[in-house]
PDB file of N, CA and C in Angstrom:
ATOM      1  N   UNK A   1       0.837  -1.171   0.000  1.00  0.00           N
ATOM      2  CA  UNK A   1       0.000   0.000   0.000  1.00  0.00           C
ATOM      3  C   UNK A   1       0.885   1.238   0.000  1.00  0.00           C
ATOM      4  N   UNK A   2       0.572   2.265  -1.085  1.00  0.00           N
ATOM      5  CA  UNK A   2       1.222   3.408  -0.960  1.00  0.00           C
ATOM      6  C   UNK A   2       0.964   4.727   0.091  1.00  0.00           C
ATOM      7  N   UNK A   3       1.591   5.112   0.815  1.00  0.00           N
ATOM      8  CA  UNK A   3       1.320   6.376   1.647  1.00  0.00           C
ATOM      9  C   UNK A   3       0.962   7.617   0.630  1.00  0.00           C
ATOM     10  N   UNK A   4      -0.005   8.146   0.687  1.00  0.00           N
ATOM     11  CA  UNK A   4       0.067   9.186  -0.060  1.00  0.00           C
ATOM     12  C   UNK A   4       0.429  10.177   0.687  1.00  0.00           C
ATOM     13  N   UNK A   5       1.258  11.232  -0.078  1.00  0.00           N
ATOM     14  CA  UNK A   5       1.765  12.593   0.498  1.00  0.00           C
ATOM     15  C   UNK A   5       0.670  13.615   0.569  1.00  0.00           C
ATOM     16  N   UNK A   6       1.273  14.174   1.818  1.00  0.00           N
ATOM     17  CA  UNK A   6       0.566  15.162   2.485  1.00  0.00           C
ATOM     18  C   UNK A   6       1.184  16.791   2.342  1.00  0.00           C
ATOM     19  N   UNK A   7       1.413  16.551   0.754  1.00  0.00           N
ATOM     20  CA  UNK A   7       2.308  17.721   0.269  1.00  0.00           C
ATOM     21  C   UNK A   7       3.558  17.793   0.826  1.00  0.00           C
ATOM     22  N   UNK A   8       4.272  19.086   0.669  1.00  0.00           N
ATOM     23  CA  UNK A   8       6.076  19.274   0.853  1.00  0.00           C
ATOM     24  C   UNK A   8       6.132  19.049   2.138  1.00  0.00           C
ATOM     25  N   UNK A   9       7.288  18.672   2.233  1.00  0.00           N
ATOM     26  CA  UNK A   9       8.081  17.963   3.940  1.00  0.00           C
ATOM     27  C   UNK A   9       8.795  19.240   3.791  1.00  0.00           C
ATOM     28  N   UNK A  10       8.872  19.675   4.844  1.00  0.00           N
ATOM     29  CA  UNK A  10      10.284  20.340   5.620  1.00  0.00           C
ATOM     30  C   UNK A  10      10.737  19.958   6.385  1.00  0.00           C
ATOM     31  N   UNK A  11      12.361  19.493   5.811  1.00  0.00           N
ATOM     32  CA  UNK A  11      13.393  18.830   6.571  1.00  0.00           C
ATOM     33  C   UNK A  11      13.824  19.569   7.672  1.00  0.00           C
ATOM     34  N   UNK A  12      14.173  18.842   8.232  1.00  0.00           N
ATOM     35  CA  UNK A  12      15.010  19.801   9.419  1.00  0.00           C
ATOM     36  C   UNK A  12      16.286  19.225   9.995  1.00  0.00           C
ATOM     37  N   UNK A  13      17.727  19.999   9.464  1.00  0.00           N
ATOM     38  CA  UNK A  13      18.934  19.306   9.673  1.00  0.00           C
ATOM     39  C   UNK A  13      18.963  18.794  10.831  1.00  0.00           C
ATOM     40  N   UNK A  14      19.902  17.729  10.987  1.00  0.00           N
ATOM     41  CA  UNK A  14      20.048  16.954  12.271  1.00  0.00           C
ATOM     42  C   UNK A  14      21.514  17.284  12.558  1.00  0.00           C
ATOM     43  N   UNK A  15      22.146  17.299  11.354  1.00  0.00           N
ATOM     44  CA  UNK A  15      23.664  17.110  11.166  1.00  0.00           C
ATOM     45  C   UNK A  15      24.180  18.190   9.823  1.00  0.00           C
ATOM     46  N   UNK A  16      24.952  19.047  10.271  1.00  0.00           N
ATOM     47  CA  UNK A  16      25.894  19.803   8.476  1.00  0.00           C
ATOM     48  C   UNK A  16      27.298  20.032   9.416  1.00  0.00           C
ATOM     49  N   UNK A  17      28.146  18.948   9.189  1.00  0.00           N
ATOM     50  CA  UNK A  17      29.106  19.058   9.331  1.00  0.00           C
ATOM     51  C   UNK A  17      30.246  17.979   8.218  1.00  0.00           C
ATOM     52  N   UNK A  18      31.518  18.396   9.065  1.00  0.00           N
ATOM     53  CA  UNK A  18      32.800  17.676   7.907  1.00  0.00           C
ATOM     54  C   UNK A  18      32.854  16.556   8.618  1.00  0.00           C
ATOM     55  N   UNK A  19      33.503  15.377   8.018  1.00  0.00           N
ATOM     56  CA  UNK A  19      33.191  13.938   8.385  1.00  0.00           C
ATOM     57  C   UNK A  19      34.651  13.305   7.455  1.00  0.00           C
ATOM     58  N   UNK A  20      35.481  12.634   8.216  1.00  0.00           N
ATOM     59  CA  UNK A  20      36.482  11.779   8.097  1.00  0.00           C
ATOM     60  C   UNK A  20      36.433  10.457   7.905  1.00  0.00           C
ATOM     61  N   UNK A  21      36.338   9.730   6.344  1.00  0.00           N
ATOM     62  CA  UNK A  21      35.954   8.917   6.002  1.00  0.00           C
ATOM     63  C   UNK A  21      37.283   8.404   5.847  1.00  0.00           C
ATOM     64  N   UNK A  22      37.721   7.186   6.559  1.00  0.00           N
ATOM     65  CA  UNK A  22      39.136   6.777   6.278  1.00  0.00           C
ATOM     66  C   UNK A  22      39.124   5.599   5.148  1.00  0.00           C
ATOM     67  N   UNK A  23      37.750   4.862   4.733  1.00  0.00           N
ATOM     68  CA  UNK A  23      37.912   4.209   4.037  1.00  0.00           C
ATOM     69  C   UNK A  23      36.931   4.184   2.793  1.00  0.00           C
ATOM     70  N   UNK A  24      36.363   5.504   2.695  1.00  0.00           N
ATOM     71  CA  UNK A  24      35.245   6.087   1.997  1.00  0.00           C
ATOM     72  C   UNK A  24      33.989   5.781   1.513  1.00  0.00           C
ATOM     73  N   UNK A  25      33.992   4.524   3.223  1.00  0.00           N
ATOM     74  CA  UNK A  25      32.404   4.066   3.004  1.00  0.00           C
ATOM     75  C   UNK A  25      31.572   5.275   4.249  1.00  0.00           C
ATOM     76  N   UNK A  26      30.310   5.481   3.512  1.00  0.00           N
ATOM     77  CA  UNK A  26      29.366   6.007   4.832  1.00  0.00           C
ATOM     78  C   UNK A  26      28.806   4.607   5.585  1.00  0.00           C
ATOM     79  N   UNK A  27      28.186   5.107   6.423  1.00  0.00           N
ATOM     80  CA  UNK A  27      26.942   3.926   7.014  1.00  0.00           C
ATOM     81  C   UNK A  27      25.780   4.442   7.972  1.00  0.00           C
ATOM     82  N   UNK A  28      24.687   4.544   7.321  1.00  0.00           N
ATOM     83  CA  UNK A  28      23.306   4.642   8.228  1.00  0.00           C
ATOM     84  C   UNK A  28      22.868   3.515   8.368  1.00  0.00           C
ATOM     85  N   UNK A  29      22.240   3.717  10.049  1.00  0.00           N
ATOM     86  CA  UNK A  29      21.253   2.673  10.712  1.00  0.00           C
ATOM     87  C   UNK A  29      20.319   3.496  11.491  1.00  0.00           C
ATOM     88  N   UNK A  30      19.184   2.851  12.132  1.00  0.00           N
ATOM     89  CA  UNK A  30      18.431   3.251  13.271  1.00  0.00           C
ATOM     90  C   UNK A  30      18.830   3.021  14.538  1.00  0.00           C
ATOM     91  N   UNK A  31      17.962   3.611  15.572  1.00  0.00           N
ATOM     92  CA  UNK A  31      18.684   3.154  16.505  1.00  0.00           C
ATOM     93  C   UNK A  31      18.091   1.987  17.510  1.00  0.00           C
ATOM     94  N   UNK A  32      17.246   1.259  16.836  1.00  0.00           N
ATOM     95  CA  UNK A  32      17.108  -0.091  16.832  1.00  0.00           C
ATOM     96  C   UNK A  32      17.973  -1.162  16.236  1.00  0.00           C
ATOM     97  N   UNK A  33      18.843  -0.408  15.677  1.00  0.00           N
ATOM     98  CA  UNK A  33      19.715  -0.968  14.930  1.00  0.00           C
ATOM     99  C   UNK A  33      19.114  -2.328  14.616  1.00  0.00           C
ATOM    100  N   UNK A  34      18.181  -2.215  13.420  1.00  0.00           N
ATOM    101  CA  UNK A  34      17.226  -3.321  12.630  1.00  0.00           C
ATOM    102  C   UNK A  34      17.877  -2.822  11.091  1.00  0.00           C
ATOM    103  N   UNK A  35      18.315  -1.952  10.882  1.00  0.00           N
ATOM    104  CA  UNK A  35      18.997  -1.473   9.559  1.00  0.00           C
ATOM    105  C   UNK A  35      20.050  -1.300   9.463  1.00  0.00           C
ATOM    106  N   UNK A  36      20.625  -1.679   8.605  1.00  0.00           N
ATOM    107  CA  UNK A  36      21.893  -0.527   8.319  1.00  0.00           C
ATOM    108  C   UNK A  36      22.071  -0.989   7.086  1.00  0.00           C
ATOM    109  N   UNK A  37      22.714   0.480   6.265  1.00  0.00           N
ATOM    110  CA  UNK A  37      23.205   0.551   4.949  1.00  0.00           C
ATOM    111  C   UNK A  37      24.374   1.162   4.843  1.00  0.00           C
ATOM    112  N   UNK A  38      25.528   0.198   4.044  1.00  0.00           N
ATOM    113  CA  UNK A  38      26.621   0.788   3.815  1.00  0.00           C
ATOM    114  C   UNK A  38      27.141   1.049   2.768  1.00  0.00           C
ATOM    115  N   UNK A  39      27.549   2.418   1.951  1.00  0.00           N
ATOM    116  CA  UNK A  39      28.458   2.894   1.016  1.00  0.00           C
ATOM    117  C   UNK A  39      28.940   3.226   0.703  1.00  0.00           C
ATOM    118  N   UNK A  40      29.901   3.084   0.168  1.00  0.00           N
ATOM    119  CA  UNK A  40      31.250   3.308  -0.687  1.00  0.00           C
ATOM    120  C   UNK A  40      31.192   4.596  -1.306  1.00  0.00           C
ATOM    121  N   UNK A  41      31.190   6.205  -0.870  1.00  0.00           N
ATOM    122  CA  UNK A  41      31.141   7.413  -1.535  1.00  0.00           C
ATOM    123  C   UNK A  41      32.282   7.396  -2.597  1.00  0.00           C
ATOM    124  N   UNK A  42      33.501   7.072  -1.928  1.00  0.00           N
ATOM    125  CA  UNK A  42      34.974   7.480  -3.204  1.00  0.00           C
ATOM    126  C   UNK A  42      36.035   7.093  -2.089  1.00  0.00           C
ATOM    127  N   UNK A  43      37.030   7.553  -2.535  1.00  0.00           N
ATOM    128  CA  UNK A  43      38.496   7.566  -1.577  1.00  0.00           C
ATOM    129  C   UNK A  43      37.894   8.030  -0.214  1.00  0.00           C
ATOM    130  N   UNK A  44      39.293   7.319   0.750  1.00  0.00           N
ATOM    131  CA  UNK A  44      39.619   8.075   1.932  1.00  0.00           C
ATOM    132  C   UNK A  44      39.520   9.433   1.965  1.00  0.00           C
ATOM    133  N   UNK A  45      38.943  10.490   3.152  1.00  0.00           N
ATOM    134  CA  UNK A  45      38.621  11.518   2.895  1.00  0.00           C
ATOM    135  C   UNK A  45      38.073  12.132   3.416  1.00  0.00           C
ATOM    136  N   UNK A  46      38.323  13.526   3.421  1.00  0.00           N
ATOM    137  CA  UNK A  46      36.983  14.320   4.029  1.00  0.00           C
ATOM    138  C   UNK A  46      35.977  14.364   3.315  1.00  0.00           C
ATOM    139  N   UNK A  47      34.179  15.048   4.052  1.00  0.00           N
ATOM    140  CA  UNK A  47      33.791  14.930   3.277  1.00  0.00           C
ATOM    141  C   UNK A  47      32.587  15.817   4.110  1.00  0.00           C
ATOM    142  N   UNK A  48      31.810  16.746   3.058  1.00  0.00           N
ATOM    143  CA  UNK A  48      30.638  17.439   4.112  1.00  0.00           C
ATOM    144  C   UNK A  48      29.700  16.430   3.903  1.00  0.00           C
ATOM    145  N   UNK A  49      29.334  16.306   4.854  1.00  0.00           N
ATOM    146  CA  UNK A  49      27.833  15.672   5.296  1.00  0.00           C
ATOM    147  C   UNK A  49      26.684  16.337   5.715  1.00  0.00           C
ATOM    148  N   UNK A  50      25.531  16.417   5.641  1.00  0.00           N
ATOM    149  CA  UNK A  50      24.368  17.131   5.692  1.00  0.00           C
ATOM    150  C   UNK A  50      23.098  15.800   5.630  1.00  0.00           C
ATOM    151  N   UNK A  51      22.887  15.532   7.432  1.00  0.00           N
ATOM    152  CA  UNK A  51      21.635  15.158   7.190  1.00  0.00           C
ATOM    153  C   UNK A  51      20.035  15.836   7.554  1.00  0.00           C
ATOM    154  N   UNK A  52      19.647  16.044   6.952  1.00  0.00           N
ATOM    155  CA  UNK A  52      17.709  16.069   7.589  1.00  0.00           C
ATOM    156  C   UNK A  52      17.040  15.098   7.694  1.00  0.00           C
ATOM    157  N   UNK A  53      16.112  15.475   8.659  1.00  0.00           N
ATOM    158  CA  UNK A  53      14.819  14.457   8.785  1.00  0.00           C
ATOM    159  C   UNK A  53      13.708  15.292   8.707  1.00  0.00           C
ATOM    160  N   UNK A  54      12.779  14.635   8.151  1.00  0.00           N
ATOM    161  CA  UNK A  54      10.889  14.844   8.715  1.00  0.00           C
ATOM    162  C   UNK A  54      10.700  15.452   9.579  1.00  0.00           C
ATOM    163  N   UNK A  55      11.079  14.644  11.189  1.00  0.00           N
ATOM    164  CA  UNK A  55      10.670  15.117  12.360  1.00  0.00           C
ATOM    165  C   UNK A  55      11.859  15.073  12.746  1.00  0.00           C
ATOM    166  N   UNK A  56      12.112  15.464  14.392  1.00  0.00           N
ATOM    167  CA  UNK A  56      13.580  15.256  15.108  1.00  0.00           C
ATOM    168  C   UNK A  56      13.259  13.992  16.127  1.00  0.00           C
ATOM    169  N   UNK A  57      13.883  13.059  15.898  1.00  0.00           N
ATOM    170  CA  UNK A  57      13.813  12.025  17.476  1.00  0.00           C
ATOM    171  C   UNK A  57      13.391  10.965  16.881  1.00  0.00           C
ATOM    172  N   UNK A  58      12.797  10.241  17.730  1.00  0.00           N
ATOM    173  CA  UNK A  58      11.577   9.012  17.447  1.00  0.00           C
ATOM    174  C   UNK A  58      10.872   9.402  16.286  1.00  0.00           C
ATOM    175  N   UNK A  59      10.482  10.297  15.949  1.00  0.00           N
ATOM    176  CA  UNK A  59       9.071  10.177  14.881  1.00  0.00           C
ATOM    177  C   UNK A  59       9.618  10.610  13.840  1.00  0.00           C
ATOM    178  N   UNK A  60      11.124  10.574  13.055  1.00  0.00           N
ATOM    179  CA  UNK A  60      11.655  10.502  11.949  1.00  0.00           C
ATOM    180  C   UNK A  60      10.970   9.167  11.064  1.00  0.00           C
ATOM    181  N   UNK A  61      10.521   9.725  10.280  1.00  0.00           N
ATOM    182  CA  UNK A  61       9.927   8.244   9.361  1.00  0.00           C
ATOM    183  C   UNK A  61      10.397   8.706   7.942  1.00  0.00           C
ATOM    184  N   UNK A  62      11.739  10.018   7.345  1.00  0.00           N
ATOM    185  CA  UNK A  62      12.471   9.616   6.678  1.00  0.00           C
ATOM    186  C   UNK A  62      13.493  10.861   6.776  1.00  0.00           C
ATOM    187  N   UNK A  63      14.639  10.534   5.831  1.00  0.00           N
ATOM    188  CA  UNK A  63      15.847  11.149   5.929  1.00  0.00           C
ATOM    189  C   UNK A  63      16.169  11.197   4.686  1.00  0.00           C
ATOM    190  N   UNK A  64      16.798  12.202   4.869  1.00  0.00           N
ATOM    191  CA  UNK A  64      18.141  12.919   3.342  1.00  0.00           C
ATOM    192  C   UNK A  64      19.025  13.214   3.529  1.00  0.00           C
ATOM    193  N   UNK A  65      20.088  12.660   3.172  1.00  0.00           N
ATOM    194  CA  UNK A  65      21.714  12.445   3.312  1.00  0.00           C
ATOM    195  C   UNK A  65      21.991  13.074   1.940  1.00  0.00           C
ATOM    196  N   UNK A  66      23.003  14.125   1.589  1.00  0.00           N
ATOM    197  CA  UNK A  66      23.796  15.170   1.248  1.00  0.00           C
ATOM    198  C   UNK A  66      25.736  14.511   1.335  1.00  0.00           C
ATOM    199  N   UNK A  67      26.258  13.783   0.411  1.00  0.00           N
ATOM    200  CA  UNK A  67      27.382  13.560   0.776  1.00  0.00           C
ATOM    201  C   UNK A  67      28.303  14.388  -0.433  1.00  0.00           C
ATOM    202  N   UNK A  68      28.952  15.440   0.216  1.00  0.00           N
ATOM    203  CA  UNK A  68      29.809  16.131  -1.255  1.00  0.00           C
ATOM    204  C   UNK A  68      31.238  16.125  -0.410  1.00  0.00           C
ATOM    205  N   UNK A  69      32.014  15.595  -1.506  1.00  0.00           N
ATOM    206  CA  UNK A  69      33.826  15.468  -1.149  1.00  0.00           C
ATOM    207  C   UNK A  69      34.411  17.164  -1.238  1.00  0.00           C
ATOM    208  N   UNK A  70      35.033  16.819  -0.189  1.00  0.00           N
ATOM    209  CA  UNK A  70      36.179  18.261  -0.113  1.00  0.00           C
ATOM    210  C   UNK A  70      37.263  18.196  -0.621  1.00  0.00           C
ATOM    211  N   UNK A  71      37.791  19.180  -1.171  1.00  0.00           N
ATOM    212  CA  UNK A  71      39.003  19.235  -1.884  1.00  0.00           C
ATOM    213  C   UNK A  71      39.668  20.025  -0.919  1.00  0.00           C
ATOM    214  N   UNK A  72      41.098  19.130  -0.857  1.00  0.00           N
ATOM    215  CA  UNK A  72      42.159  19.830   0.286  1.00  0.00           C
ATOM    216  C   UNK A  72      41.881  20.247   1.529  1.00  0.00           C
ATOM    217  N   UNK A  73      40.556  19.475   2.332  1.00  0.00           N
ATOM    218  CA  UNK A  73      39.901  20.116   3.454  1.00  0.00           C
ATOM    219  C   UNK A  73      39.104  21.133   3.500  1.00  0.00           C
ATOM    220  N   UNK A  74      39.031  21.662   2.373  1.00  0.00           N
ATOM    221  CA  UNK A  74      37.622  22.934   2.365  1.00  0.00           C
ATOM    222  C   UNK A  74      36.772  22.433   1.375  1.00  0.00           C
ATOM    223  N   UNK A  75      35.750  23.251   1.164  1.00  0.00           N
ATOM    224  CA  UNK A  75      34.318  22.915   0.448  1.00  0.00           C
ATOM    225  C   UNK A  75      34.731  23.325  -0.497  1.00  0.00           C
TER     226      UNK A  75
END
């Protein structure tokens, strides 16, 4: 069964910061840790990260992850 939308979401960051990927996988889970997904962005590395959610806390029922590589440590 499809959820139908209840028009535009506004995200609301959780996270916009730089992130030290030593082997240039990410990885999200919950914190039921019943999920997790792992991937391979590129090289070792910095990297800005930017997540939002739906809601903040418990009643996140989705997310948007933002992964862009830094060159030489800046954006």
């Amino acid at each position: 069964m499809r959820r139908k939308s209840k028009g535009p979401t506004r995200h609301r960051t959780a996270f916009d910061g730089l992130l030290l990927l030593p082997d240039g996988r990410g990885a999200v889970g919950d914190v039921e840790q019943l999920i997790r997904f792992v991937h391979r962005v590129g090289d070792r590395g910095e990297f800005h990260v930017r997540v939002a959610v739906d809601a903040p806390g418990a009643n996140a029922t989705a997310v948007d992850i933002t992964i862009t590589r830094c060159d030489n440590g800046s954006e």
